[in-house]
Protein backbone atom coordinates (compact mmCIF):
# COMPACT_ATOMS: atom_id res chain seq x y z
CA UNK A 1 139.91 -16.93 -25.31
CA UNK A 2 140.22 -20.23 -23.13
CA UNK A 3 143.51 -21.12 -24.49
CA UNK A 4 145.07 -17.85 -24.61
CA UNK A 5 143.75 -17.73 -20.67
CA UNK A 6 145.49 -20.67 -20.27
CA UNK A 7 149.11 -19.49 -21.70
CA UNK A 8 148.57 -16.39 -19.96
CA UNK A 9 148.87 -17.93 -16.99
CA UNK A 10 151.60 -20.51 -17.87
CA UNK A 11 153.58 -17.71 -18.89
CA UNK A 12 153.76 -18.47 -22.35
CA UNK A 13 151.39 -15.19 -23.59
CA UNK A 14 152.90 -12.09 -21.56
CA UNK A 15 149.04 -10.38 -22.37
CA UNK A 16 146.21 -11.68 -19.71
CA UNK A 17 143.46 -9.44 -21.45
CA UNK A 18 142.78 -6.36 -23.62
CA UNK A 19 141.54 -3.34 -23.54
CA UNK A 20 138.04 -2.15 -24.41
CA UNK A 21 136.37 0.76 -27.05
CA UNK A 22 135.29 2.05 -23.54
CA UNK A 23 138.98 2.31 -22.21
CA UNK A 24 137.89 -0.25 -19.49
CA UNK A 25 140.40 -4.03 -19.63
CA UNK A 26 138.83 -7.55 -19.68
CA UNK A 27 140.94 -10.85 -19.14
CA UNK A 28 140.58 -13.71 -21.41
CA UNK A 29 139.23 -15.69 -18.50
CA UNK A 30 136.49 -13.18 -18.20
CA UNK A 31 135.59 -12.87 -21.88
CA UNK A 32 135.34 -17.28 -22.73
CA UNK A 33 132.53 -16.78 -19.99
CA UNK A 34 130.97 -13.98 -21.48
CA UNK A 35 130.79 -16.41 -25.36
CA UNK A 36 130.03 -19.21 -23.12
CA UNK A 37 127.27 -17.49 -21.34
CA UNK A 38 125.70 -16.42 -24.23
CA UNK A 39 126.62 -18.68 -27.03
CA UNK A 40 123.49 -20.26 -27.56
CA UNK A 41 121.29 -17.19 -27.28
CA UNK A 42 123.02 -15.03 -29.52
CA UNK A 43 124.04 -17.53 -32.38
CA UNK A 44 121.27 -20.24 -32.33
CA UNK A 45 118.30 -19.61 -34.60
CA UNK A 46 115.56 -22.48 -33.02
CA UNK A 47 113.60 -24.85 -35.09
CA UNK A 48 110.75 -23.67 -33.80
CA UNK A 49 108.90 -19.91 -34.20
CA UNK A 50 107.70 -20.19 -30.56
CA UNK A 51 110.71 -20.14 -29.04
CA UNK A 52 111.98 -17.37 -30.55
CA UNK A 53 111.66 -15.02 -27.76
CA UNK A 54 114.76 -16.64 -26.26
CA UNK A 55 116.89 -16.03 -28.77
CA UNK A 56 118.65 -12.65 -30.04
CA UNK A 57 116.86 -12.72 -33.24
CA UNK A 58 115.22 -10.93 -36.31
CA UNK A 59 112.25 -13.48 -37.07
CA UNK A 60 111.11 -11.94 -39.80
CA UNK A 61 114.99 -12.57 -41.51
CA UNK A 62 115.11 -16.27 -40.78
CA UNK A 63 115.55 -18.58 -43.81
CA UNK A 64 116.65 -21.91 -42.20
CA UNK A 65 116.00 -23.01 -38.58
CA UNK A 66 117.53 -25.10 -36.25
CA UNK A 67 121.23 -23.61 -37.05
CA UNK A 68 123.60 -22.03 -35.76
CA UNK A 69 124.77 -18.68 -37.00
CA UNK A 70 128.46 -17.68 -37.41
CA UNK A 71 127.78 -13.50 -37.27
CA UNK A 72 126.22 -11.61 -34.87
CA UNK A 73 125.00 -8.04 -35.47
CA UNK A 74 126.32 -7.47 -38.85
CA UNK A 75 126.08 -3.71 -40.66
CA UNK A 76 123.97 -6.15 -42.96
CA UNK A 77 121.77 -7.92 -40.81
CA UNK A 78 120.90 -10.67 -43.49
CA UNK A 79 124.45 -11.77 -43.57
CA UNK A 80 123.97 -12.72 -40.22
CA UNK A 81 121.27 -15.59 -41.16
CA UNK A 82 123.13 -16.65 -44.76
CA UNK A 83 123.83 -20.56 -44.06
CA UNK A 84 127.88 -21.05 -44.36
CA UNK A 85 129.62 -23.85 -43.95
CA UNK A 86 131.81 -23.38 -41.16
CA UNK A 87 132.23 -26.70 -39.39
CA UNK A 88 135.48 -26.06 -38.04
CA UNK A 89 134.01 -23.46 -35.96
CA UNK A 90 131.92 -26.26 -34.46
CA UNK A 91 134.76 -28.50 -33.43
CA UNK A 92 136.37 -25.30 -32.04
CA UNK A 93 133.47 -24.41 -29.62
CA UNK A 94 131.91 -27.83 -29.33
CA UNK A 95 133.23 -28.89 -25.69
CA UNK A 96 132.71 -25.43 -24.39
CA UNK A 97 129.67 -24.03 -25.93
CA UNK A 98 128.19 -26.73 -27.91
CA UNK A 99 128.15 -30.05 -25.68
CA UNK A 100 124.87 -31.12 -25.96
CA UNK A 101 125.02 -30.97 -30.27
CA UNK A 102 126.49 -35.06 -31.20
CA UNK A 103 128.71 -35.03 -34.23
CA UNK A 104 125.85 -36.00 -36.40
CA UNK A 105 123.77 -32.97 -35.21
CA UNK A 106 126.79 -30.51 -36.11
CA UNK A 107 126.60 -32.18 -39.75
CA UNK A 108 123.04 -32.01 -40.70
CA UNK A 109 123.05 -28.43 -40.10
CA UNK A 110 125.55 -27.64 -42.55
């Protein structure tokens, strides 16, 4: 959403948002904060069972910890804790969402 925020405004992308189910419009600037925001709570699944509770998560559906999930309320809510390799999402979302996770970090939880 950053870039196309970005060529919005250079006026490369004639489109600065898009319209909502509800009818109501959101710019790109507006959504990147929204996934930035809430990145880590919605996606991360923490090593440990304790801190659950800060985490959008179905503990009783967690197979492997300390990842990062690439779905977010599926139809099929296991899908959203199946382990897939998606490392180029990482590199994507790493400066914005992700800083604090070294290269290293990213690859072990593949």
């Amino acid at each position: 959403m950053k870039w196309l925020a970005k060529l919005s405004k250079e006026g490369k992308y004639k489109w600065s948002s898009v319209k909502k189910s509800d009818g109501s419009e959101i710019t790109f600037d507006t959504w990147a904060n929204l996934i930035k925001q809430n990145f880590e709570r919605c996606y991360y699944i923490p090593e440990k069972p304790e801190d659950d509770s800060k985490y959008v998560i179905k503990p009783d559906t967690v197979n492997r910890r300390g990842i990062y999930k690439d779905l977010f309320g599926g139809e099929k809510v296991y899908e959203d804790y199946q382990l897939r390799c998606n490392l180029s999402l990482f590199h994507v979302l790493k400066n914005d969402c992700l800083p604090f996770f070294s290269e290293g970090q990213i690859m072990r939880s593949q």
